[in-house]
C-alpha atoms as a PDB file:
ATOM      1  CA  UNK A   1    -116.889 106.335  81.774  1.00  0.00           C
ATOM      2  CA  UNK A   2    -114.514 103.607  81.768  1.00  0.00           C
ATOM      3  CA  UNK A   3    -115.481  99.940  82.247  1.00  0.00           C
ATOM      4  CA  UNK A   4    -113.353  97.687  84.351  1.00  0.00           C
ATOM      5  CA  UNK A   5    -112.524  94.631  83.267  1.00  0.00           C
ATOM      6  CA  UNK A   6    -111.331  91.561  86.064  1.00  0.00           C
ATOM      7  CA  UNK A   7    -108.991  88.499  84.239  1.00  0.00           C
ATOM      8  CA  UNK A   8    -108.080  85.463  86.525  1.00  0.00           C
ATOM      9  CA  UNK A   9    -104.711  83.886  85.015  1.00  0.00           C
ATOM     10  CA  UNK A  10    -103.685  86.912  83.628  1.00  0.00           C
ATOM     11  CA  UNK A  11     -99.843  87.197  83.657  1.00  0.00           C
ATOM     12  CA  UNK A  12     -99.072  84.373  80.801  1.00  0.00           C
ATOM     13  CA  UNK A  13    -100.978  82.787  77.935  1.00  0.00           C
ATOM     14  CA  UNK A  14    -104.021  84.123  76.371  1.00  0.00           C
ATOM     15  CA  UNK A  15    -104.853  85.907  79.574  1.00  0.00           C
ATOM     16  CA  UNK A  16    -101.755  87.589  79.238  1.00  0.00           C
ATOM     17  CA  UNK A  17    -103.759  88.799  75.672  1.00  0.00           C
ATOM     18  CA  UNK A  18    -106.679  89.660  76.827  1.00  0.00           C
ATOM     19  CA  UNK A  19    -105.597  91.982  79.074  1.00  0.00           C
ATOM     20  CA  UNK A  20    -103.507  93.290  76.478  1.00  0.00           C
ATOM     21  CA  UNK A  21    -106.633  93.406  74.250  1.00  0.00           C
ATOM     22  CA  UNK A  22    -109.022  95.158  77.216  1.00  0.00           C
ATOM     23  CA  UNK A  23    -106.048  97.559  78.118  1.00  0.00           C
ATOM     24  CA  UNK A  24    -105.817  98.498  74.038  1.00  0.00           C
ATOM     25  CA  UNK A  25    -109.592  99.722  74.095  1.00  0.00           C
ATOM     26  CA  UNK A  26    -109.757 101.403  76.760  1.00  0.00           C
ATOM     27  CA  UNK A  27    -111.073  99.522  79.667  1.00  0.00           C
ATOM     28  CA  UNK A  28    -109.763  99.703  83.285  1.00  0.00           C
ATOM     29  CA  UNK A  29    -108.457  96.195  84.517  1.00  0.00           C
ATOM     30  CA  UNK A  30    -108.280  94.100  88.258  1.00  0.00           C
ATOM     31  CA  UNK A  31    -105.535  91.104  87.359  1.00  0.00           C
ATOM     32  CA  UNK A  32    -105.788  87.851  89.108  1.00  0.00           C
ATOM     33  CA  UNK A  33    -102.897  85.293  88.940  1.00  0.00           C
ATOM     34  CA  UNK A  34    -100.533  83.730  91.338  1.00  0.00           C
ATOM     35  CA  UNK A  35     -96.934  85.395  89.764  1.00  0.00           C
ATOM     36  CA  UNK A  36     -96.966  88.725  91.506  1.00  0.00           C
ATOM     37  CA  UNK A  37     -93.880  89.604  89.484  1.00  0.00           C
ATOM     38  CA  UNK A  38     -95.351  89.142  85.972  1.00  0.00           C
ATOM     39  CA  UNK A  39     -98.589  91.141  87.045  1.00  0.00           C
ATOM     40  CA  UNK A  40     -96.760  93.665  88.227  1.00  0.00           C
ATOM     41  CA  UNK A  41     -94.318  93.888  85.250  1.00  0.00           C
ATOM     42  CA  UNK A  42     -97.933  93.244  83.050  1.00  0.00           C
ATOM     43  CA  UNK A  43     -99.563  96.237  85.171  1.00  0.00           C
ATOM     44  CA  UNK A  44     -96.625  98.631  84.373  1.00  0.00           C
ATOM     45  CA  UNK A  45     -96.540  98.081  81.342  1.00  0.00           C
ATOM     46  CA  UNK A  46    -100.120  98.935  80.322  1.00  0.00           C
ATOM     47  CA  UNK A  47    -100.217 101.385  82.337  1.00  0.00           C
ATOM     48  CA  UNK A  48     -97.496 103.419  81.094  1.00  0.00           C
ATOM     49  CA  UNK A  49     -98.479 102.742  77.310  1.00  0.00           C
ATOM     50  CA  UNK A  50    -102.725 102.738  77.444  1.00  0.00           C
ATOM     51  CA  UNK A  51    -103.398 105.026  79.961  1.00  0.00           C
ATOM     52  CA  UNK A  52    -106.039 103.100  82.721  1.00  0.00           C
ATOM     53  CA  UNK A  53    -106.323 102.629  85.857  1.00  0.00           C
ATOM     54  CA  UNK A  54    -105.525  98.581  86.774  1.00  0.00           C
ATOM     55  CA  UNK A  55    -105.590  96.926  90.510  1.00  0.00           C
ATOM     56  CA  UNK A  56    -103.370  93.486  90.652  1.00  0.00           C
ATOM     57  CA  UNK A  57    -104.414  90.368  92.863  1.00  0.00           C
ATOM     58  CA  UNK A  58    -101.783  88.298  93.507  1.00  0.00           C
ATOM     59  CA  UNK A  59    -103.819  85.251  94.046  1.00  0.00           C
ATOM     60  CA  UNK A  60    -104.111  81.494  93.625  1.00  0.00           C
ATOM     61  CA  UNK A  61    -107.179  80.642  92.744  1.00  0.00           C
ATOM     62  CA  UNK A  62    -107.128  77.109  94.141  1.00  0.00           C
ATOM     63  CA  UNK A  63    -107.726  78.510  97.910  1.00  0.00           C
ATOM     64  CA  UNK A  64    -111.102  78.453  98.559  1.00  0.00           C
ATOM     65  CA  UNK A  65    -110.911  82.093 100.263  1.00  0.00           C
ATOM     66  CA  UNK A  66    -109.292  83.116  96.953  1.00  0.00           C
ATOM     67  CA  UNK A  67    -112.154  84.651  95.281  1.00  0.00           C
ATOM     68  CA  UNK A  68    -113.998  85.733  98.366  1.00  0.00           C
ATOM     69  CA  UNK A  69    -111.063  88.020  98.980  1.00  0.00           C
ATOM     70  CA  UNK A  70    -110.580  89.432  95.887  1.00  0.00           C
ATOM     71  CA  UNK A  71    -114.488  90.434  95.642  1.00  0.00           C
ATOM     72  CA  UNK A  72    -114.727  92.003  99.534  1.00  0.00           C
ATOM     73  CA  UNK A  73    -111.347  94.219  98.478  1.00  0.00           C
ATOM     74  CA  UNK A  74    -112.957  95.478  95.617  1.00  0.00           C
ATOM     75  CA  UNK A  75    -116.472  95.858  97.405  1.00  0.00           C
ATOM     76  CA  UNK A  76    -114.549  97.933  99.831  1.00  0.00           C
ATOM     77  CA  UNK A  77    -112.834 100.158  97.320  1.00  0.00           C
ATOM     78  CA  UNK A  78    -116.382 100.289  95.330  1.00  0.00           C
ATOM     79  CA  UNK A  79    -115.057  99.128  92.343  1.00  0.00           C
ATOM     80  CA  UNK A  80    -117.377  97.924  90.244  1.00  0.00           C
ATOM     81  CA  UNK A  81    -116.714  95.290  87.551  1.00  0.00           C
ATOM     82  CA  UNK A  82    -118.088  95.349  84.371  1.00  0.00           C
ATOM     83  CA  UNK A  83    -116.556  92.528  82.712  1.00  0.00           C
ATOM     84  CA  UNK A  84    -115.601  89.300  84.459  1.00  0.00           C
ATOM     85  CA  UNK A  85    -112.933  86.868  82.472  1.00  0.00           C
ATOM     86  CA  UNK A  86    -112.871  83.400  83.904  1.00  0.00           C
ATOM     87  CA  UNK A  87    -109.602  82.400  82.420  1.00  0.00           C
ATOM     88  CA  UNK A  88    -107.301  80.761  85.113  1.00  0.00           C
ATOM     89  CA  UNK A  89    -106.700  76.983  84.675  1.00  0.00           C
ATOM     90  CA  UNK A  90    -104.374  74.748  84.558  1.00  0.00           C
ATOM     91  CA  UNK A  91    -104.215  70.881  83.371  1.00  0.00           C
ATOM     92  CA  UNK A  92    -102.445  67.401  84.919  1.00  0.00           C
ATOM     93  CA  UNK A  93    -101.864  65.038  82.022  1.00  0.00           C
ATOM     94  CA  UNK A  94    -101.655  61.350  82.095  1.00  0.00           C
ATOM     95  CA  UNK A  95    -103.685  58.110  82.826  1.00  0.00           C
ATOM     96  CA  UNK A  96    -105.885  58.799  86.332  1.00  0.00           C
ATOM     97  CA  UNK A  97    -105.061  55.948  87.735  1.00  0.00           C
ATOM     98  CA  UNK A  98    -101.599  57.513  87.707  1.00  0.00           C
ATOM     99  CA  UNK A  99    -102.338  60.799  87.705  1.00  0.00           C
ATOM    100  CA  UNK A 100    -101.737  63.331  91.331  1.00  0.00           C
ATOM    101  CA  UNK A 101    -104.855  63.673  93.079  1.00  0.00           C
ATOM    102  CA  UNK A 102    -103.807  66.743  94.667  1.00  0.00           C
ATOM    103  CA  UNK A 103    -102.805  68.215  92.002  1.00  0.00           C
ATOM    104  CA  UNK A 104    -106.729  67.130  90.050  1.00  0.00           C
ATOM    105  CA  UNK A 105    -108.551  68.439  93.344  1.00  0.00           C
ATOM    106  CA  UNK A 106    -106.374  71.996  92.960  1.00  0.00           C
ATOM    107  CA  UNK A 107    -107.504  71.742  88.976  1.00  0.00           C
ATOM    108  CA  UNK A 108    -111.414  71.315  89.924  1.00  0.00           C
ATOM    109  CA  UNK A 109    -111.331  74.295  92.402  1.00  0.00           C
ATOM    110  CA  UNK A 110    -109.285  76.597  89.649  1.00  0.00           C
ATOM    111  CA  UNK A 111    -111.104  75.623  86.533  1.00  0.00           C
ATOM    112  CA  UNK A 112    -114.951  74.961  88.179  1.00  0.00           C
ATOM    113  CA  UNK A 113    -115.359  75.869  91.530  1.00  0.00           C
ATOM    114  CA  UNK A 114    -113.435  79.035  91.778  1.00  0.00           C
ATOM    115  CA  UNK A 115    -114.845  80.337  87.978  1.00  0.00           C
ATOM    116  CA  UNK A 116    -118.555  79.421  89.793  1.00  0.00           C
ATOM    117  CA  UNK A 117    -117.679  81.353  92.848  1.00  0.00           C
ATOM    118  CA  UNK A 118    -116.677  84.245  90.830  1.00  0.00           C
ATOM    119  CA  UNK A 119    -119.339  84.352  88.855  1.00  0.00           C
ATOM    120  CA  UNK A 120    -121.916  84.044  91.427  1.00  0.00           C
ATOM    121  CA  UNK A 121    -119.973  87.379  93.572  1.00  0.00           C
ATOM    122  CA  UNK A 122    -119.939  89.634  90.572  1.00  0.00           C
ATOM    123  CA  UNK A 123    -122.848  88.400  88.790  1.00  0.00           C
ATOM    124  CA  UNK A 124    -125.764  90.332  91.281  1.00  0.00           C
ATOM    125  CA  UNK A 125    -123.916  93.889  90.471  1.00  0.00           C
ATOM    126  CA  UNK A 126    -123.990  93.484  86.970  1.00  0.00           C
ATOM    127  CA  UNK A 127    -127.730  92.846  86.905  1.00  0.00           C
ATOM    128  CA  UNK A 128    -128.201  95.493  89.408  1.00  0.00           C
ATOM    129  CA  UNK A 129    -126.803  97.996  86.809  1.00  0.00           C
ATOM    130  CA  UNK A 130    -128.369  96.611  83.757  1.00  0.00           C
ATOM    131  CA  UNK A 131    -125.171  95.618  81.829  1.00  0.00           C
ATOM    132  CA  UNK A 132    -122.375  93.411  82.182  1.00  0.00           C
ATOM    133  CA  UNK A 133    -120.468  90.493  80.542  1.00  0.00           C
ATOM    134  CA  UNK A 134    -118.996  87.646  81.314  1.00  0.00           C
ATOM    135  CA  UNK A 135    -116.390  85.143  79.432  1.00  0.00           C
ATOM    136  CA  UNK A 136    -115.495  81.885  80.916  1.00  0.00           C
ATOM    137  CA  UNK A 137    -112.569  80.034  79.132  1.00  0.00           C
ATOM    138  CA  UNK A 138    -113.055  76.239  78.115  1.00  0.00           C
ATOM    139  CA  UNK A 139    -111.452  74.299  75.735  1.00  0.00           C
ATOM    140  CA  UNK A 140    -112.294  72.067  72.449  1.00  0.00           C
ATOM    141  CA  UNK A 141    -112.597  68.914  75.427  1.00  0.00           C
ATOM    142  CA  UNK A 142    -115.399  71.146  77.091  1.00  0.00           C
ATOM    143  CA  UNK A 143    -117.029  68.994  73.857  1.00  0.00           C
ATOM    144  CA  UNK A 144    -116.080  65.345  74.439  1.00  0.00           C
ATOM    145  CA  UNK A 145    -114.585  63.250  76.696  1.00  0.00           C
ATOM    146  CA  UNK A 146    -110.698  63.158  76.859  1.00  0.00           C
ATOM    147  CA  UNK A 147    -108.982  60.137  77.654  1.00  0.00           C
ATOM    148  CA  UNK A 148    -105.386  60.960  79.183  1.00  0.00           C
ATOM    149  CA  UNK A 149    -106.799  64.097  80.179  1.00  0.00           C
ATOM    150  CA  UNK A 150    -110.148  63.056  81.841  1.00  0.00           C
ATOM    151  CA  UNK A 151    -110.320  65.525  84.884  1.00  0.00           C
ATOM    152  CA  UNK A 152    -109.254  68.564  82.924  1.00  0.00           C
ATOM    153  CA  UNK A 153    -111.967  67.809  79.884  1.00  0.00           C
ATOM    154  CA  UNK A 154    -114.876  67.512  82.347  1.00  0.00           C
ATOM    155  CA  UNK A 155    -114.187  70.695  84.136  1.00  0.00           C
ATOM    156  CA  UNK A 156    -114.354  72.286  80.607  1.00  0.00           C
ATOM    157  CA  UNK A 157    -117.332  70.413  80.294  1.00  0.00           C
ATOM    158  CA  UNK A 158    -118.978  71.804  82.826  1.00  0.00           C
ATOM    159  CA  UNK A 159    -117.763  75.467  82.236  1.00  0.00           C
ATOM    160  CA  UNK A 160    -119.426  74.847  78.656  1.00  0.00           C
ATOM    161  CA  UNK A 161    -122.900  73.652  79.973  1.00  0.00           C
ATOM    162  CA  UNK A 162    -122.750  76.290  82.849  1.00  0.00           C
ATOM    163  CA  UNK A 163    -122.075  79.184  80.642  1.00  0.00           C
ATOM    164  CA  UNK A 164    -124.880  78.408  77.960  1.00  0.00           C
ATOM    165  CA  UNK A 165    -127.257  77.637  80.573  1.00  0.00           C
ATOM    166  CA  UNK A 166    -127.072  81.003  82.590  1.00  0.00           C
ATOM    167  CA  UNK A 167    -126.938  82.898  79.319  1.00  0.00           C
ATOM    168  CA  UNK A 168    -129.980  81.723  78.451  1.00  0.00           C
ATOM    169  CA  UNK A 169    -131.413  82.302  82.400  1.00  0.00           C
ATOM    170  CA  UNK A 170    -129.958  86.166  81.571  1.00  0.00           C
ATOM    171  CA  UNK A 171    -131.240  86.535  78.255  1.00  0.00           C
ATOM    172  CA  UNK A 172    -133.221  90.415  78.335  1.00  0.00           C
ATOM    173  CA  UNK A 173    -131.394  91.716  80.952  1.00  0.00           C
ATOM    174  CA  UNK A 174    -128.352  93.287  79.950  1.00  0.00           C
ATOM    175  CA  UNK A 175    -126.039  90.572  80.536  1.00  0.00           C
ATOM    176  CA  UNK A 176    -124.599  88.282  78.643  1.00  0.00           C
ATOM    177  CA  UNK A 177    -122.297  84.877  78.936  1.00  0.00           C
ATOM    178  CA  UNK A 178    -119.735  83.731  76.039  1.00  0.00           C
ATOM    179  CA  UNK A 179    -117.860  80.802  76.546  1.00  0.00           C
ATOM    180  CA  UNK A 180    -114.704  80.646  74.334  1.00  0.00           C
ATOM    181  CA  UNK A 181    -113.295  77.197  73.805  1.00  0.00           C
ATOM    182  CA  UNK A 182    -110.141  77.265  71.882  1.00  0.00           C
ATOM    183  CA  UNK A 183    -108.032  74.087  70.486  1.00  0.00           C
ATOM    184  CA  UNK A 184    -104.217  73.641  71.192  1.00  0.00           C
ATOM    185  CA  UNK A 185    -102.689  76.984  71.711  1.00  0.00           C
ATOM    186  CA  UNK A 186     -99.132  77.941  71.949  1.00  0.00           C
ATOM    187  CA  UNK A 187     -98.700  78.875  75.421  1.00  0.00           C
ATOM    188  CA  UNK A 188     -96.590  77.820  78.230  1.00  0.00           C
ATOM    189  CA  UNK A 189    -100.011  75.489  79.531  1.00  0.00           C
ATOM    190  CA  UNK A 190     -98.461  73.111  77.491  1.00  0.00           C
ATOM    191  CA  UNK A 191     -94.785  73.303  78.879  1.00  0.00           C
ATOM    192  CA  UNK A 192     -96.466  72.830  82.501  1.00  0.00           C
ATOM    193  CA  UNK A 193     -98.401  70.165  82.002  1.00  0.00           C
ATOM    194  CA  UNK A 194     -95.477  68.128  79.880  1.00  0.00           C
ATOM    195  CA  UNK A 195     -97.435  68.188  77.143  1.00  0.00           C
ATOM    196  CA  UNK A 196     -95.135  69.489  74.604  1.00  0.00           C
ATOM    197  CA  UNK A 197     -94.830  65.849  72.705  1.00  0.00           C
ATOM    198  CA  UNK A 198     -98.504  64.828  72.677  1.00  0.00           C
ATOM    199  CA  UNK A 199    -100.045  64.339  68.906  1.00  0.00           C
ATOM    200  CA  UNK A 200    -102.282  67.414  69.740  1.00  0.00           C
ATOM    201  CA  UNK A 201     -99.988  69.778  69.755  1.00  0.00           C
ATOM    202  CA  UNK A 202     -97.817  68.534  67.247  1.00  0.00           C
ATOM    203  CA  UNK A 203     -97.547  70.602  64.018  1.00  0.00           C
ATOM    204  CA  UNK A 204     -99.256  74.156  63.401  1.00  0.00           C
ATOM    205  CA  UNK A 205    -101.445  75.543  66.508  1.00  0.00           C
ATOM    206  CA  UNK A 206    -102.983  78.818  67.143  1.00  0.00           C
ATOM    207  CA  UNK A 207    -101.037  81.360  69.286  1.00  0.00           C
ATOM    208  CA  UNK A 208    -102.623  82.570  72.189  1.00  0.00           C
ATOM    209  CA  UNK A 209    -103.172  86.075  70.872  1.00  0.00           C
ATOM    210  CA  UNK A 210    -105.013  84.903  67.967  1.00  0.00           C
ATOM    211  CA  UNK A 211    -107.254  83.081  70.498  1.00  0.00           C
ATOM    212  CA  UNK A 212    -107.545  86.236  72.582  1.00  0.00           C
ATOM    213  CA  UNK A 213    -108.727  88.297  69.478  1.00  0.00           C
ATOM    214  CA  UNK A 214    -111.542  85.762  68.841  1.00  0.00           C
ATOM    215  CA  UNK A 215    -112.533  85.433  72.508  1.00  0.00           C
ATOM    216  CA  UNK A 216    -112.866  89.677  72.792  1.00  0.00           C
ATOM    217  CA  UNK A 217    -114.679  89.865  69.616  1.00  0.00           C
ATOM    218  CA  UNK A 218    -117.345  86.993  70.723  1.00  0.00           C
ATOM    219  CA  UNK A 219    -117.575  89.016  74.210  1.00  0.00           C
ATOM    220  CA  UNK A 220    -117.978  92.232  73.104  1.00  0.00           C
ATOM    221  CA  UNK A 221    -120.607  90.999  70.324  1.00  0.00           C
ATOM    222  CA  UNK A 222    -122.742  88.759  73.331  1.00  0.00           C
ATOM    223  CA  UNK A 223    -122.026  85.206  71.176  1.00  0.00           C
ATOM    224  CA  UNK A 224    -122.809  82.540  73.730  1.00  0.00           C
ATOM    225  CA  UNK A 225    -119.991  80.121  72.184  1.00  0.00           C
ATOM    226  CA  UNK A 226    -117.018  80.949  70.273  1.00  0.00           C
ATOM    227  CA  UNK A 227    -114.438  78.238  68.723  1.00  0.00           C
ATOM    228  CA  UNK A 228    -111.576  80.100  67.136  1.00  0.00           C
ATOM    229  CA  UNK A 229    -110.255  78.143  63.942  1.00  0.00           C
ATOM    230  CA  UNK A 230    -112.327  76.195  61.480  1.00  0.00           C
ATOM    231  CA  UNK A 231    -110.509  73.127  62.190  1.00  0.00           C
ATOM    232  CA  UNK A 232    -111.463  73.518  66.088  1.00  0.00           C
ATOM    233  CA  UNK A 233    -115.101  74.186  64.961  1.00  0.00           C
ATOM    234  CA  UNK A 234    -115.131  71.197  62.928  1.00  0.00           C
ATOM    235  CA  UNK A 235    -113.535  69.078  65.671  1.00  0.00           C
ATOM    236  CA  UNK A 236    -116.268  70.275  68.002  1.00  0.00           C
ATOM    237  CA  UNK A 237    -119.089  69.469  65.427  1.00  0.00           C
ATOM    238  CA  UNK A 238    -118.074  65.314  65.812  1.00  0.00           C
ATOM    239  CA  UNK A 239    -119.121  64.426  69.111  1.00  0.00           C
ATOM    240  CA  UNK A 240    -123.004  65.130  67.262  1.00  0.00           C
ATOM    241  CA  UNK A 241    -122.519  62.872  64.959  1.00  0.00           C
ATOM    242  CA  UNK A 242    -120.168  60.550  65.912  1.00  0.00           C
ATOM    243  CA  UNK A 243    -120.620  56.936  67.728  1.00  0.00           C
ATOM    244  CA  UNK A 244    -119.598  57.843  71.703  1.00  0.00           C
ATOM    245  CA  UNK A 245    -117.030  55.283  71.511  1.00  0.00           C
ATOM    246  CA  UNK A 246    -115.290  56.416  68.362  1.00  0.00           C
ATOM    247  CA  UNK A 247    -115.340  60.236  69.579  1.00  0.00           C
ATOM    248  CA  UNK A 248    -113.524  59.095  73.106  1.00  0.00           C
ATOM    249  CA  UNK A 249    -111.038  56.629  71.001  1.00  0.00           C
ATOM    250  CA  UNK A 250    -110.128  59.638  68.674  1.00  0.00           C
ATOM    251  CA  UNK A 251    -109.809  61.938  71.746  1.00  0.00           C
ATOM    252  CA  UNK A 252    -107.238  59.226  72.756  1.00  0.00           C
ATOM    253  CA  UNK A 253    -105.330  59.661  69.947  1.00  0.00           C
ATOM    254  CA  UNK A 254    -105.004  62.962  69.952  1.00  0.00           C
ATOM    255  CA  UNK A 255    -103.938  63.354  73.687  1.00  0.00           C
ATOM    256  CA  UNK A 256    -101.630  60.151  73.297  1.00  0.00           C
ATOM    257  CA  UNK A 257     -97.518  61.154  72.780  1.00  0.00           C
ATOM    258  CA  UNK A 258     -96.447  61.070  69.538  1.00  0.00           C
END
């Protein structure tokens, strides 16, 4: 029997990959993102090539009722999900004293309220069953503070912390939490945010299906936290060694335009 896979921020980036990814071994899918055309032109097309059965939520994720809806639809249908993805974000760059509040209270319900909300609906039927898995999508910031990009780095904090500490709550039961915190990535997150000349994501990054590859590996193998690229792994390593200071002046300077 198949297992079904749900992805929040699925129709670009290395959502867009994972559900590739999922679709590519076999595993029904439920897609969650706010473009209804690119998850429909997403759901056709793995479809047609792979085979499963896939369900597409046209959803933003930054409406409180978002998540409740999705889950009672699927209750009704009694589709069970196997895997949950907590992948939708999205980032507002600049100094917060300048920065758009709306726009940073939209970010905390996307990247931490709405990924805790999901988890916390989907979670109970996993247990119930005895298996299930669960990814939630950070960053390198969830790691250190990030100046210039303060809001978005402590919602990735908190996605960190959360993850390992519920994977250790789950440990023996079938369940298991990974937490995938990728570095720059070459995806259209940096376009949005008007990122594209910031010193971080200035000469080679990884691609987003790179990213994907690491984060499905990690999830399917129950690692608790997975970094893809040494030099991201090494970056994360600092803030344990590091003076606070000089790890938050650094983070500066990487998130300052070149």
């Amino acid at each position: 029997m198949k297992t079904a896979a749900l992805i929040t921020g699925a129709s670009s980036g290395i959502g867009y990959e994972l559900a590739k990814l999922f679709a590519q071994n076999g595993h029904n899918l439920v897609l969650v993102a706010r473009n209804q055309s690119k998850l429909q032109k997403l759901a056709d097309e793995l479809e047609e090539k792979f085979g499963i059965w896939l369900k597409i939520f046209p959803k933003d994720l930054s409406l409180l009722a978002s998540p409740d809806e999705v889950y009672a639809e699927l209750a009704q249908d009694s589709i069970q999900i196997d895997i949950l993805v907590n992948n939708a974000g999205f980032q507002e760059y600049g100094p917060f004293f300048e920065t758009d509040l709306n726009k940073e209270l939209q970010m905390i319900q996307v990247n931490l309220t709405s990924l805790t909300q999901l988890t916390k609906l989907f979670l109970p039927g996993m247990l119930e069953q005895g298996h299930g898995k669960i990814m939630n999508v950070g960053s390198t910031g969830s790691f250190a503070p990030g100046p210039l990009n303060a809001v978005y780095c402590a919602t990735n904090a908190y996605v960190l912390s959360f993850s390992e500490a519920i994977a250790e709550e789950l440990d023996g039961t079938g369940v298991t939490v990974t937490a995938l915190c990728p570095g720059a990535t070459r995806t259209d997150f940096i376009a949005k945010a008007g990122m594209e000349d910031v010193n971080l994501f200035q000469g080679q990054i990884m691609d987003a299906r790179t990213v994907a590859e690491v984060g499905y590996r990690a999830l399917m193998k129950g690692k608790r936290v997975a970094v893809p690229g040494v030099g991201n792994q090494v970056t994360t390593l600092a803030p344990r060694f590091l003076p606070r200071r000089l790890v938050t002046r650094a983070s500066k300077n990487l998130m300052s335009r070149a």
